[in-house]
PDB file of N, CA and C in Angstrom:
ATOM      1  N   UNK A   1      89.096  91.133 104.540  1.00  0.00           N
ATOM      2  CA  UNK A   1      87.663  91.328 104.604  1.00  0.00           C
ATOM      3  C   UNK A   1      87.261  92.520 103.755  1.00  0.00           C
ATOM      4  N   UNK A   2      86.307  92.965 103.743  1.00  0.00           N
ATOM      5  CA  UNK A   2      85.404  93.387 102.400  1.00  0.00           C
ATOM      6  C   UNK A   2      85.183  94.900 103.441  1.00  0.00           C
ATOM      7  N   UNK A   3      85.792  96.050 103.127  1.00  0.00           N
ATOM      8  CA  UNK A   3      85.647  97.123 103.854  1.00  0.00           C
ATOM      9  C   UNK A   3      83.991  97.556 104.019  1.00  0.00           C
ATOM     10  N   UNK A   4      84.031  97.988 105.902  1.00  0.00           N
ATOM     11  CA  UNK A   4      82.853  97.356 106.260  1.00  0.00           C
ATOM     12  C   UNK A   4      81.556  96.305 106.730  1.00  0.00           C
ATOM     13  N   UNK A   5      82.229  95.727 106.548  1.00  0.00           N
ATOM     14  CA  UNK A   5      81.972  93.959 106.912  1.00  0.00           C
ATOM     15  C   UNK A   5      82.993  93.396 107.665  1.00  0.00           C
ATOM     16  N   UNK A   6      82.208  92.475 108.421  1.00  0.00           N
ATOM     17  CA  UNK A   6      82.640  91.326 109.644  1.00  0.00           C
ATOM     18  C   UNK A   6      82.718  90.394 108.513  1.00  0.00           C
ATOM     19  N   UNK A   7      82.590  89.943 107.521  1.00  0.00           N
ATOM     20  CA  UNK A   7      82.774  88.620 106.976  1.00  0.00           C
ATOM     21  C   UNK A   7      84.131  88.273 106.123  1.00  0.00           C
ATOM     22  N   UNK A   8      84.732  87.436 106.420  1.00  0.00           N
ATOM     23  CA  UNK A   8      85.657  87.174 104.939  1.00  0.00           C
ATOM     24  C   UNK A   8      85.323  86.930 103.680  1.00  0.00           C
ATOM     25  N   UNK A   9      86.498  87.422 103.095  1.00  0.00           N
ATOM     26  CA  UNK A   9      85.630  87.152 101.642  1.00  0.00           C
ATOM     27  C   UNK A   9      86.399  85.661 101.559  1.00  0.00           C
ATOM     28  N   UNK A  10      85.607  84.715 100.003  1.00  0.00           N
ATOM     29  CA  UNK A  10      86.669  83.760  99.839  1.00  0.00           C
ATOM     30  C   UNK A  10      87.758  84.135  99.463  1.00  0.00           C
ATOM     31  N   UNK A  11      88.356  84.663  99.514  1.00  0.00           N
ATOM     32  CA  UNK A  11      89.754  84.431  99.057  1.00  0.00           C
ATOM     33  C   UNK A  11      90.380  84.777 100.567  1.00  0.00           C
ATOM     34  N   UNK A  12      90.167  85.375 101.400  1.00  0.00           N
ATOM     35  CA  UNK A  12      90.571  85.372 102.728  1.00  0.00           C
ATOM     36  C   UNK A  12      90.137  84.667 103.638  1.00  0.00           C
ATOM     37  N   UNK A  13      89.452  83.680 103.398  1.00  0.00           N
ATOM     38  CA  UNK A  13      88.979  81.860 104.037  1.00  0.00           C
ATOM     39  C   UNK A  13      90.075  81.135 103.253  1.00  0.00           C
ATOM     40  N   UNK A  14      90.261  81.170 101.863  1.00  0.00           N
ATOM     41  CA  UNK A  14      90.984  80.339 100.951  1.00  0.00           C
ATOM     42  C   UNK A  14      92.865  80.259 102.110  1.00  0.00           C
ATOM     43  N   UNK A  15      93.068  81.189 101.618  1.00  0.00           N
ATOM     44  CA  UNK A  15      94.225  82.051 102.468  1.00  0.00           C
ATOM     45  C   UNK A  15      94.331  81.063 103.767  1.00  0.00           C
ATOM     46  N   UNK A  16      93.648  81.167 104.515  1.00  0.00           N
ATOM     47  CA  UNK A  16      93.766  80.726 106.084  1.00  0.00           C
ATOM     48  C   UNK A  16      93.819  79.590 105.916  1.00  0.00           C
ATOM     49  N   UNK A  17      92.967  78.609 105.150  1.00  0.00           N
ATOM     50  CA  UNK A  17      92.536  77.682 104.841  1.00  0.00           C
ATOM     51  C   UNK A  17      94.013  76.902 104.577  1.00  0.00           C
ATOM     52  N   UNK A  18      94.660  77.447 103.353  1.00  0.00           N
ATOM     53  CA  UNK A  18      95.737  77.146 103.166  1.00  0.00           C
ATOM     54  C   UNK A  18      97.340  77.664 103.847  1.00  0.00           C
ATOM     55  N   UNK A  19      97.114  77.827 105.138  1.00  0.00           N
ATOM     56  CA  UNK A  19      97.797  78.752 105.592  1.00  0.00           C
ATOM     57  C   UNK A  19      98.814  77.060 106.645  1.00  0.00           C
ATOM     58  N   UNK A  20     100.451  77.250 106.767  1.00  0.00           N
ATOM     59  CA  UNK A  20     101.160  76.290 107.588  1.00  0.00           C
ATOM     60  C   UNK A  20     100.589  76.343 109.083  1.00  0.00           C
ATOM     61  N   UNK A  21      99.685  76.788 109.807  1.00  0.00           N
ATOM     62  CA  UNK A  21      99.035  76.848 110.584  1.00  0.00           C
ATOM     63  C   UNK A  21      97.500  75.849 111.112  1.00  0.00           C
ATOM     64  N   UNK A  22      97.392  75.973 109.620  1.00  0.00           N
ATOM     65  CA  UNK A  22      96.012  74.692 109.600  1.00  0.00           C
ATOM     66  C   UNK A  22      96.696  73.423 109.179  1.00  0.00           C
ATOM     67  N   UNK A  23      97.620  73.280 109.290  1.00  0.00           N
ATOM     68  CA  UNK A  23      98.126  72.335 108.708  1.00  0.00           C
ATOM     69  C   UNK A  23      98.639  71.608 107.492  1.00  0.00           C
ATOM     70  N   UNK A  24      98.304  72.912 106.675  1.00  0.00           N
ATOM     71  CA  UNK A  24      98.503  72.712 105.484  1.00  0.00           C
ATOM     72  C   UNK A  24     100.232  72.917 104.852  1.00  0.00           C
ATOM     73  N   UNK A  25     101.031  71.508 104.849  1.00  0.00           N
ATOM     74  CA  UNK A  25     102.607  72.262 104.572  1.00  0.00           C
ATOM     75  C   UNK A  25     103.094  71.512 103.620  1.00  0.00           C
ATOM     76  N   UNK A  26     102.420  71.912 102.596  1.00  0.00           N
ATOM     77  CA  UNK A  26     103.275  71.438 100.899  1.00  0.00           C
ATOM     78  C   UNK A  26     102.274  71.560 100.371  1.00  0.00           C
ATOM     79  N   UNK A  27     102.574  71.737  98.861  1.00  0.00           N
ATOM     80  CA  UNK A  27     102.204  72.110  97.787  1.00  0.00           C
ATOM     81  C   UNK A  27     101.080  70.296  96.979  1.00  0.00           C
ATOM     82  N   UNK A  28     101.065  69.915  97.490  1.00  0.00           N
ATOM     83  CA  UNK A  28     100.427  68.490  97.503  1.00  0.00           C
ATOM     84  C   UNK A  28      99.213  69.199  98.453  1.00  0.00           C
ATOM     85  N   UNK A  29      99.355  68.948  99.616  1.00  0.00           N
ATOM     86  CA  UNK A  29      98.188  69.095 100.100  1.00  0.00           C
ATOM     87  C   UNK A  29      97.173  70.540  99.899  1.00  0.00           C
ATOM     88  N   UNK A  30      97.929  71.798  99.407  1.00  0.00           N
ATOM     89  CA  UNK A  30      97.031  72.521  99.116  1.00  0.00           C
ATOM     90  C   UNK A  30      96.324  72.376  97.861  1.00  0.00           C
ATOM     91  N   UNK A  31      96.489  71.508  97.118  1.00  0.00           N
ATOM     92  CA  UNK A  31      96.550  71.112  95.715  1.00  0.00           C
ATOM     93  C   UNK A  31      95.164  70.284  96.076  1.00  0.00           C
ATOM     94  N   UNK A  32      95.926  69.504  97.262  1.00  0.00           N
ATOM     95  CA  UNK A  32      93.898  68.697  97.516  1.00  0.00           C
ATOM     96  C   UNK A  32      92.976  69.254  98.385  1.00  0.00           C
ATOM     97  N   UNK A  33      93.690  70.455  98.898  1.00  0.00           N
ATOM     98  CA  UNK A  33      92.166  71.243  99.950  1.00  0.00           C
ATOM     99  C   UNK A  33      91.771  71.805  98.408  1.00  0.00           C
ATOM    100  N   UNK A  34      92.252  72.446  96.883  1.00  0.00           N
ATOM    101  CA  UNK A  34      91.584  72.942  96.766  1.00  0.00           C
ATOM    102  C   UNK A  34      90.874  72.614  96.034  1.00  0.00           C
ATOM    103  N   UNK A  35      90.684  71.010  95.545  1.00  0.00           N
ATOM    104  CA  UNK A  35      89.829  70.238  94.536  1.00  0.00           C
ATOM    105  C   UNK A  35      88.779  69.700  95.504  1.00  0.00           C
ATOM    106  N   UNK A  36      89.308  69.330  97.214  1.00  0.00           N
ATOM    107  CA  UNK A  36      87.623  69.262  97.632  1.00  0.00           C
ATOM    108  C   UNK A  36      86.880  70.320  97.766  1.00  0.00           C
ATOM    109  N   UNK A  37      87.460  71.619  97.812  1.00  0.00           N
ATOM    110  CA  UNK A  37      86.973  72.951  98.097  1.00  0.00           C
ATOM    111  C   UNK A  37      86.135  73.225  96.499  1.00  0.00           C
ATOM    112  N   UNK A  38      87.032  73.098  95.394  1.00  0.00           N
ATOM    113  CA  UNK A  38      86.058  73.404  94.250  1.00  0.00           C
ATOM    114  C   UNK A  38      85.091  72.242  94.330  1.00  0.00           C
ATOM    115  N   UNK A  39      85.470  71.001  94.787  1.00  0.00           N
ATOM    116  CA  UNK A  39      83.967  69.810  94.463  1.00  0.00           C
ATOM    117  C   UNK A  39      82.490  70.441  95.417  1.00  0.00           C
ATOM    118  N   UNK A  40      83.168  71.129  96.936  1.00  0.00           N
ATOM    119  CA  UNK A  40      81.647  71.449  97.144  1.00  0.00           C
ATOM    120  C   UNK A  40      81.467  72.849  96.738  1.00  0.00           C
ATOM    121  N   UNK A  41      82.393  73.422  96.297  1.00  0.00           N
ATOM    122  CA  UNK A  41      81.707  74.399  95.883  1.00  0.00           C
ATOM    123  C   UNK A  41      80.480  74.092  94.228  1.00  0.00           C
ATOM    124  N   UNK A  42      81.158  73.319  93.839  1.00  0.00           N
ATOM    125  CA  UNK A  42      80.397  73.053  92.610  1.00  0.00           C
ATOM    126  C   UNK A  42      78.994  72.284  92.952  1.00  0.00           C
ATOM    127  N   UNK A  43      79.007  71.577  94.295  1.00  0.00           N
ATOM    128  CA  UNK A  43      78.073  70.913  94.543  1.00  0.00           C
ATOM    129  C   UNK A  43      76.928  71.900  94.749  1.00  0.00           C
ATOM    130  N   UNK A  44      77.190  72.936  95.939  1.00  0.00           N
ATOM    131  CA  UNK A  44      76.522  74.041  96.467  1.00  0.00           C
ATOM    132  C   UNK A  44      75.829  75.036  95.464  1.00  0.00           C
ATOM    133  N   UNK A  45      76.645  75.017  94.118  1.00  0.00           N
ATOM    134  CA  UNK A  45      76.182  75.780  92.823  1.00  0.00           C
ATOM    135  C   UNK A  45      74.818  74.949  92.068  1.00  0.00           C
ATOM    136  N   UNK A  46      75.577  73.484  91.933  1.00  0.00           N
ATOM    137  CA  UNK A  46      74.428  72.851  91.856  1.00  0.00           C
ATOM    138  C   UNK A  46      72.838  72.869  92.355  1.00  0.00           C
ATOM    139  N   UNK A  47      73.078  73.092  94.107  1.00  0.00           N
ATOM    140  CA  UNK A  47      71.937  72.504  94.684  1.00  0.00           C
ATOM    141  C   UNK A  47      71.481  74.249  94.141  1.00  0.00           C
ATOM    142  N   UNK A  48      71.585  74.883  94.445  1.00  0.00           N
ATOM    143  CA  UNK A  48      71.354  75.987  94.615  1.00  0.00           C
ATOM    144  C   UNK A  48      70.235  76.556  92.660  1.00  0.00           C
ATOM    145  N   UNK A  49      71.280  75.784  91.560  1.00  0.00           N
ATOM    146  CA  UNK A  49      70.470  75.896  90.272  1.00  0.00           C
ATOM    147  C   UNK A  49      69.141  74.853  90.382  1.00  0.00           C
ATOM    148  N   UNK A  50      69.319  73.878  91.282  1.00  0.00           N
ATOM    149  CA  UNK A  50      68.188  72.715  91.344  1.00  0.00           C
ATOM    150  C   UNK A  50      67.190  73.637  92.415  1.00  0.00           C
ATOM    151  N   UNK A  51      67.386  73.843  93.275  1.00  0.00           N
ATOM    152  CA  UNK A  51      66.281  74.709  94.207  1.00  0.00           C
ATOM    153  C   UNK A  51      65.852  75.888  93.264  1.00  0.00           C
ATOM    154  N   UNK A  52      65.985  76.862  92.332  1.00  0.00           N
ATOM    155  CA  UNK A  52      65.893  77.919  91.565  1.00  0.00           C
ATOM    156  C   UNK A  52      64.837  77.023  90.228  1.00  0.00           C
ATOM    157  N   UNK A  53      64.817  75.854  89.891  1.00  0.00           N
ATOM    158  CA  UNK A  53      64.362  75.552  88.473  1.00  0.00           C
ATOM    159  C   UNK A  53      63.256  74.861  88.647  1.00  0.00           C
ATOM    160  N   UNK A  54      62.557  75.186  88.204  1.00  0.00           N
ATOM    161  CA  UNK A  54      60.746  74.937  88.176  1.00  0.00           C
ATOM    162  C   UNK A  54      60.602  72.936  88.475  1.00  0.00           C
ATOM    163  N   UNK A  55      59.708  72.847  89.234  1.00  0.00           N
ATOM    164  CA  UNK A  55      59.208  71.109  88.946  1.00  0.00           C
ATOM    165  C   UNK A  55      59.038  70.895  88.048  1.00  0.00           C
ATOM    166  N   UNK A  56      59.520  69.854  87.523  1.00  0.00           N
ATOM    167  CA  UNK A  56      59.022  69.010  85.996  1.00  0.00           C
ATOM    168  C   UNK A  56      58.025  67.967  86.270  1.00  0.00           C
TER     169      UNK A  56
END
C-alpha cells in the first residue's frame, strides 16, 4: 500500500490477485487473469475518454 493510505495500489491487488491462494497455480492461468485484467482495464480507459469528450 501507498504510505499513508488504506488502499492498495495496483500492483498490490495484481500480486494477490495472482497469488496460489486465489487460486491461481501456473503460469497459464496467470497469463489469463492478466489479459482479462488488461481487457477491462482498457475498457474502463475507454469509457472514461468517452465520458470526458464533447457530444458530436
Amino acid at each position: 500500500m501507498l504510505a499513508g493510505t488504506s488502499r492498495p495500489t495496483p500492483f498490490t491487488f495484481l500480486m494477490i490477485e495472482l497469488a496460489s491462494g486465489e487460486g491461481c497455480e501456473g503460469v497459464a492461468e496467470a497469463a489469463r487473469r492478466l489479459e482479462l485484467a488488461t481487457g477491462d482495464i482498457q475498457g474502463a480507459a475507454e469509457a472514461i475518454q468517452r465520458a470526458g469528450s464533447p457530444a458530436r
